[in-house]
C-alpha atoms as a PDB file:
ATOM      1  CA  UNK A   1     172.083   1.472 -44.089  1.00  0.00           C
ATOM      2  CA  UNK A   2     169.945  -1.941 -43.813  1.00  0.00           C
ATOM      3  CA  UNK A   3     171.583  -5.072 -44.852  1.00  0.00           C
ATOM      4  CA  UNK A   4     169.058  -7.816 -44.031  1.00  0.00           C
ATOM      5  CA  UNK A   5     165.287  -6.699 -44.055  1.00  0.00           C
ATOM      6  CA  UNK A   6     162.459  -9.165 -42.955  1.00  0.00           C
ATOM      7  CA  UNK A   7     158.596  -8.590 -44.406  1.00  0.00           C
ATOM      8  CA  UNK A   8     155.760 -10.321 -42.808  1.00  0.00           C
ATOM      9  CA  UNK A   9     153.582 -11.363 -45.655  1.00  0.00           C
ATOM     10  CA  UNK A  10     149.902 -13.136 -45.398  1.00  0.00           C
ATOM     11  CA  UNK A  11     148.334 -11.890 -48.550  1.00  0.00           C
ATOM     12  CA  UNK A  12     146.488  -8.602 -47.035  1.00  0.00           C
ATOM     13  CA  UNK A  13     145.961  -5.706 -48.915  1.00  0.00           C
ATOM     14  CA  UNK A  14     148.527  -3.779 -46.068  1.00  0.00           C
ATOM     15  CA  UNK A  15     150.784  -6.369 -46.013  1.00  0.00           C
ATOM     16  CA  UNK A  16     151.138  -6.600 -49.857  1.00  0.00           C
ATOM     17  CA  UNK A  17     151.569  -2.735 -49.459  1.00  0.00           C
ATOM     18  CA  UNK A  18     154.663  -3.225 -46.766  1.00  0.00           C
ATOM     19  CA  UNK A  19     155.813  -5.491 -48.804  1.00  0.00           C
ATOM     20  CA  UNK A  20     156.027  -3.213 -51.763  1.00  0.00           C
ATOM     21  CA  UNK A  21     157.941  -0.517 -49.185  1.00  0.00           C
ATOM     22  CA  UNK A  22     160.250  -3.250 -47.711  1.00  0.00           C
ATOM     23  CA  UNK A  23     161.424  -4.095 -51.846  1.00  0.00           C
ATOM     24  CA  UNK A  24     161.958  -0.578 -52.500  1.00  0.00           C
ATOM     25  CA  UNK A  25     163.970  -0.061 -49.354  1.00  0.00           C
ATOM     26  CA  UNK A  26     166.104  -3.319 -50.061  1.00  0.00           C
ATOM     27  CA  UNK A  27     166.695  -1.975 -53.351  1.00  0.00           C
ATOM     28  CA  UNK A  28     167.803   1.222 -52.483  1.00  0.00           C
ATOM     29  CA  UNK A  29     169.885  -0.176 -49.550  1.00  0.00           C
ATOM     30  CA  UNK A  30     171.423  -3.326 -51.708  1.00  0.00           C
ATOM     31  CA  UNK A  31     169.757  -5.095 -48.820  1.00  0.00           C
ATOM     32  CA  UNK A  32     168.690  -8.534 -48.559  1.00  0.00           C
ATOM     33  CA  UNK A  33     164.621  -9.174 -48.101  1.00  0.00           C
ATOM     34  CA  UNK A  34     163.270 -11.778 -46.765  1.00  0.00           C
ATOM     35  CA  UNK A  35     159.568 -12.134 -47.211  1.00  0.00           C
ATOM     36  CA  UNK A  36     157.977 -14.260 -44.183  1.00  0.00           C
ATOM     37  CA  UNK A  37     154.705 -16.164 -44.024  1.00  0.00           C
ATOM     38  CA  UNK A  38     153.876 -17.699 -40.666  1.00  0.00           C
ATOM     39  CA  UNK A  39     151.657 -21.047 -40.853  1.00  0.00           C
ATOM     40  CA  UNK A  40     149.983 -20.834 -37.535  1.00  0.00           C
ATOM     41  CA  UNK A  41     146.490 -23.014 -37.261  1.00  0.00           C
ATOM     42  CA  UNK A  42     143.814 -21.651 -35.337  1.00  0.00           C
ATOM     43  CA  UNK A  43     143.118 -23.586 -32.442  1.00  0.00           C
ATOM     44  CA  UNK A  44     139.432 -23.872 -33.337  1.00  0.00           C
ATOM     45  CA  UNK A  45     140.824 -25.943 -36.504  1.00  0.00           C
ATOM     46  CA  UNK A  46     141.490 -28.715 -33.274  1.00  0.00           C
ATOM     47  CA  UNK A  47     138.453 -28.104 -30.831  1.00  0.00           C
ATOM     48  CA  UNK A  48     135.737 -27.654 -33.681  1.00  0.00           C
ATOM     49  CA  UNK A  49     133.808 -30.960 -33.546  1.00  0.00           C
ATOM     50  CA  UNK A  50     134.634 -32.533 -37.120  1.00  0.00           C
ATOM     51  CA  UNK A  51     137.210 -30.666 -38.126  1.00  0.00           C
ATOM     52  CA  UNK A  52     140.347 -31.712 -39.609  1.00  0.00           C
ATOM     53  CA  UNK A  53     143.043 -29.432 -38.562  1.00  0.00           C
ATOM     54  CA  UNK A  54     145.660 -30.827 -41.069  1.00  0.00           C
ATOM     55  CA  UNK A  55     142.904 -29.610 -44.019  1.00  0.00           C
ATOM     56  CA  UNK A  56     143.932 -26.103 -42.575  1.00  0.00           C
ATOM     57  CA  UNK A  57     147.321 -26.678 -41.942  1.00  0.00           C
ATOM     58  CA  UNK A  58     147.968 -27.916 -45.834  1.00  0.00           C
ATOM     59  CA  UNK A  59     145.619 -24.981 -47.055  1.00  0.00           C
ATOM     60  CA  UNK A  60     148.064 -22.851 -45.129  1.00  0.00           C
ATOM     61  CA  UNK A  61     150.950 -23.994 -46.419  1.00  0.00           C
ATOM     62  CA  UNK A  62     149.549 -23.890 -50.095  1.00  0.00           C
ATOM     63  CA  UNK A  63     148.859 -19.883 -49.444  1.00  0.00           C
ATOM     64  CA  UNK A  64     152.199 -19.716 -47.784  1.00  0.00           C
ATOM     65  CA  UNK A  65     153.845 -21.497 -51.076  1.00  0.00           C
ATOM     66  CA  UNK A  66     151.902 -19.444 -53.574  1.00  0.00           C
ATOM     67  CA  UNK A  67     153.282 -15.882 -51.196  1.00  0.00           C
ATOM     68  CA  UNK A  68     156.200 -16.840 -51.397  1.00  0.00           C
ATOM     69  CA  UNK A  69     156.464 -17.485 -55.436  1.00  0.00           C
ATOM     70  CA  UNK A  70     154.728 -14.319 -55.908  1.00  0.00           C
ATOM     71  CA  UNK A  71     157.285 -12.450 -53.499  1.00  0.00           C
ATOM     72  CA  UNK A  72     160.196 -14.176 -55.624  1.00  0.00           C
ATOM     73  CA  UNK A  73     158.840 -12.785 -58.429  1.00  0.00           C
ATOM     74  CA  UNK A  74     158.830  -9.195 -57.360  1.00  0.00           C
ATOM     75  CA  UNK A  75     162.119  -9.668 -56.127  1.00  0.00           C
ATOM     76  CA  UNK A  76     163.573 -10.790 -59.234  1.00  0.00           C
ATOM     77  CA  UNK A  77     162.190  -7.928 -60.998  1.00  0.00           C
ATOM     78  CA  UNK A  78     163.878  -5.247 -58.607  1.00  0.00           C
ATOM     79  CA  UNK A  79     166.911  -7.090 -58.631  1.00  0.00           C
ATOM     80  CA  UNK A  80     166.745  -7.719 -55.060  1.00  0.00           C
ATOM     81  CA  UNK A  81     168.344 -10.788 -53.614  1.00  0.00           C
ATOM     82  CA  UNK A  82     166.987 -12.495 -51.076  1.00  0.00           C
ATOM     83  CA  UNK A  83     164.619 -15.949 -49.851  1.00  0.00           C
ATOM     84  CA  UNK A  84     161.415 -15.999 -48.974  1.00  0.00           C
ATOM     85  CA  UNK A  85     160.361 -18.107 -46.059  1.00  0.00           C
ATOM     86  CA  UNK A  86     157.397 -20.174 -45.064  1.00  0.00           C
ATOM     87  CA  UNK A  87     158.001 -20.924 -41.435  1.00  0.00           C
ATOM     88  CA  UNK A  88     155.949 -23.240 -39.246  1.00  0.00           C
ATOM     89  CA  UNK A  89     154.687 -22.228 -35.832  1.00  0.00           C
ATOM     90  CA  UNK A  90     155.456 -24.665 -33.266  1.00  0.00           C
ATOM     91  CA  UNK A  91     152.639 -25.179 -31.023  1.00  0.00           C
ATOM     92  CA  UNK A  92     149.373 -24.634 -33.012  1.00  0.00           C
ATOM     93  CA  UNK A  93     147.354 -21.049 -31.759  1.00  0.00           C
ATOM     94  CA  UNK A  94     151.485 -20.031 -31.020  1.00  0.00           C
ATOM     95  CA  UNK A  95     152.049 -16.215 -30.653  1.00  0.00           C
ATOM     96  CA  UNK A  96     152.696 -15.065 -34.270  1.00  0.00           C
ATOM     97  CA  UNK A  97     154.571 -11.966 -33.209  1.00  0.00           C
ATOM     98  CA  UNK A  98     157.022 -14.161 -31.237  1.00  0.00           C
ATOM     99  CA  UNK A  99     157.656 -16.846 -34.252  1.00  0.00           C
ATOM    100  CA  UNK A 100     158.288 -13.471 -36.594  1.00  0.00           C
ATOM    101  CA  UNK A 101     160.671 -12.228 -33.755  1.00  0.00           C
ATOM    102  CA  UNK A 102     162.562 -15.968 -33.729  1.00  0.00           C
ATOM    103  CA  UNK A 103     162.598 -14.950 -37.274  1.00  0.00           C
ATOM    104  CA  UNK A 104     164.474 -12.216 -36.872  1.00  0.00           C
ATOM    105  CA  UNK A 105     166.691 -13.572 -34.608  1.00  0.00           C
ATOM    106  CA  UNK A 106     167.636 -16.255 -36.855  1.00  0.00           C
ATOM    107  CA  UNK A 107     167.840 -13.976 -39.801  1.00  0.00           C
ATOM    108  CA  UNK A 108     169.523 -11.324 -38.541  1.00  0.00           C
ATOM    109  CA  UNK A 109     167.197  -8.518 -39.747  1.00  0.00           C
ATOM    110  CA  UNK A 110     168.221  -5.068 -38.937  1.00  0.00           C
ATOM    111  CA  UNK A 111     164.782  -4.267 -40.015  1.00  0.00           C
ATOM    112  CA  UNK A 112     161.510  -5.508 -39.750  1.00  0.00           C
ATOM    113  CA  UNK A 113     158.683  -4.379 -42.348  1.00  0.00           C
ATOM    114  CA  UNK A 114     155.396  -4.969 -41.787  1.00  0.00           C
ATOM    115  CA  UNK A 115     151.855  -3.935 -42.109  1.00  0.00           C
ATOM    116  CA  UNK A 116     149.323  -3.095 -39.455  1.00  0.00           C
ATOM    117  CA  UNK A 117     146.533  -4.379 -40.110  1.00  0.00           C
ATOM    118  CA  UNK A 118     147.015  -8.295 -41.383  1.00  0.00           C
ATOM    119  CA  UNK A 119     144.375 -10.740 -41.444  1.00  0.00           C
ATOM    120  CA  UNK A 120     143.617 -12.170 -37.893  1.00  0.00           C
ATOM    121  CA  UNK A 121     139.991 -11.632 -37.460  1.00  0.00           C
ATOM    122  CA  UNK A 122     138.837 -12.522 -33.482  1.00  0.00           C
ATOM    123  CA  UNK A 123     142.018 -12.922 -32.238  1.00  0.00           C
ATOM    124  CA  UNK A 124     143.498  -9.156 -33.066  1.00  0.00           C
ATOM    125  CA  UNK A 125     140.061  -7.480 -31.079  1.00  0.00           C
ATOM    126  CA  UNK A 126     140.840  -9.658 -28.315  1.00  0.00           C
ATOM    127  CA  UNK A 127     144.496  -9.802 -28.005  1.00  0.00           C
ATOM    128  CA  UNK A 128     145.789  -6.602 -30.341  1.00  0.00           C
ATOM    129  CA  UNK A 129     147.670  -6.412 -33.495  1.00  0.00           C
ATOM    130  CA  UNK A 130     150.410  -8.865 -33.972  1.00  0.00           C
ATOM    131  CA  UNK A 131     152.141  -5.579 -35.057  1.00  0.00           C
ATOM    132  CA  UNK A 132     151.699  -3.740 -31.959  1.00  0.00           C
ATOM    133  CA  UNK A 133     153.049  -6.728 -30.263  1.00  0.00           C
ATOM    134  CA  UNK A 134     155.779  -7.304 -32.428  1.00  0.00           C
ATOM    135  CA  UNK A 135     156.968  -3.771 -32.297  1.00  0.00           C
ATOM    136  CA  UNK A 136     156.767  -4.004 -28.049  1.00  0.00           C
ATOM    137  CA  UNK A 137     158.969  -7.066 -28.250  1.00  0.00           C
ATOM    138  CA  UNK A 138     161.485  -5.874 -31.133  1.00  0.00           C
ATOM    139  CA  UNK A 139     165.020  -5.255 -30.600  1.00  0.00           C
ATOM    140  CA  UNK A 140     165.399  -3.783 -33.897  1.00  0.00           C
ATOM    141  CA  UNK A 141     164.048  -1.091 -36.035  1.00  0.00           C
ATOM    142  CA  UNK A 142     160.705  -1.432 -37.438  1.00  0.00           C
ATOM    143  CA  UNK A 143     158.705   0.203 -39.781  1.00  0.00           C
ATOM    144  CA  UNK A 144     154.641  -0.296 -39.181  1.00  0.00           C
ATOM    145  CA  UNK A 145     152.897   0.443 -42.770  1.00  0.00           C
ATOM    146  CA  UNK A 146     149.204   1.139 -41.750  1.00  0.00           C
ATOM    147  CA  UNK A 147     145.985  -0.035 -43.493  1.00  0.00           C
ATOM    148  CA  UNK A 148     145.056   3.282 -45.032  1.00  0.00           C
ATOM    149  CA  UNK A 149     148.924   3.842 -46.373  1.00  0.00           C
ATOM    150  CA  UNK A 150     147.387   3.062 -49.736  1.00  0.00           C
ATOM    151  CA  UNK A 151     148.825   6.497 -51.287  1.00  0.00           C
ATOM    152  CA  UNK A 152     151.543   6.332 -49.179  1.00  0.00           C
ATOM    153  CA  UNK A 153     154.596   6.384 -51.506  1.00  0.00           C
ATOM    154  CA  UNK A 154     158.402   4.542 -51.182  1.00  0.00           C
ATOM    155  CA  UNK A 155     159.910   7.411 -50.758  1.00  0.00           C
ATOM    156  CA  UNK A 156     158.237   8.405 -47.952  1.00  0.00           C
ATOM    157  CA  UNK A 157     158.360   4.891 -46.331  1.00  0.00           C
ATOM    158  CA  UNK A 158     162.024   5.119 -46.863  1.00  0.00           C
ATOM    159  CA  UNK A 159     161.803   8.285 -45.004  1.00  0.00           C
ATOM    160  CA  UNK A 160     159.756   7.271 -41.952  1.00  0.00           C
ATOM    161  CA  UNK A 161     162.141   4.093 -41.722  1.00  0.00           C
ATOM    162  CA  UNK A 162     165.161   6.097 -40.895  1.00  0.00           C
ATOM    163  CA  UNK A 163     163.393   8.078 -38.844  1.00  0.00           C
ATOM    164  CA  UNK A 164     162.044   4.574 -36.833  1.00  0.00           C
ATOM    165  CA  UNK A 165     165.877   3.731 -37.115  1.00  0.00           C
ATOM    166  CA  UNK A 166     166.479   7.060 -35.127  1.00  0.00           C
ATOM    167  CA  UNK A 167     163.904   6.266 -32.716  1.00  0.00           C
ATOM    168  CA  UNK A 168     165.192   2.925 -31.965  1.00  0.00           C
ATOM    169  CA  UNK A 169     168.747   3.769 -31.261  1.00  0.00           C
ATOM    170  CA  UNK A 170     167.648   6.374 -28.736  1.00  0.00           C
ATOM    171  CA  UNK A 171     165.907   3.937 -27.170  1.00  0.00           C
ATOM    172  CA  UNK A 172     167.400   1.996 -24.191  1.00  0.00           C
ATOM    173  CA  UNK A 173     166.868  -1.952 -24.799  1.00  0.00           C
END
């Protein structure tokens, strides 16, 4: 059904938990996965007085690194091929939920995996979820795992994905 699936990762507890759901689903599906991390520095990092905004930047990237080994690993384990991605934002404070749709774009997912509630502190209570705004923009299926899916199993992931599929072809674009 899927051939290419994209997962947002940034090392929260929901996001290792879509994750999880976007392996299984690439498995069953002989789908490709592509695990994402988005380096996107805070704008404080440049307007706090003393700061060195390439401190964050490289600290980023480390996380982003050590994701994506980790992510490699689980992928080799389920015999799912596939390339994680640490991908840059632009323009520093960019939209995150437009660099993962350029991601998608470029990758070609027919799916999009992702959890709801990532790490993004201040910026989600005053702007919303970079999954809520993701899913808005989205021309393809995709599959919001939320915080409190912590029992939530594969199966019925795999379940609530086709039905998102569904959704999304009923849909006018």
């Amino acid at each position: 059904m899927y051939k290419r699936i994209l997962a947002p990762i940034d090392g929260s507890d929901t996001a290792k938990r879509a994750f999880d759901i976007a392996l299984e689903t690439a498995r069953e599906n002989h789908a490709e996965l592509i695990p994402l991390f988005i380096v996107d520095v805070p704008m404080v990092a440049y307007q706090a007085p003393g700061c060195d905004p390439s401190i964050v930047r490289d600290a980023l990237l480390q996380e982003g690194e050590n994701l994506k080994t980790e992510a490699l690993a689980a992928m080799q384990r389920e015999n799912v091929k596939g390339t994680p991605r640490v991908v840059e934002a632009e323009v520093p404070g960019s939209d995150v939920a437009q660099c993962i749709l350029d991601e998608a774009h470029k990758t070609q997912a027919d799916l999009v995996v992702m959890g709801t509630h990532g790490r993004r502190g201040v910026r989600r209570l005053m702007l919303g979820s970079v999954a809520e705004r993701f899913a808005r923009m989205s021309s393809c299926p995709v599959l919001l795992i939320p915080g409190s899916a912590a029992s939530a199993s594969p199966a019925h992931a795999a379940t609530a994905s086709a039905a998102a599929a569904a959704q999304s072809e009923k849909e006018p674009s």
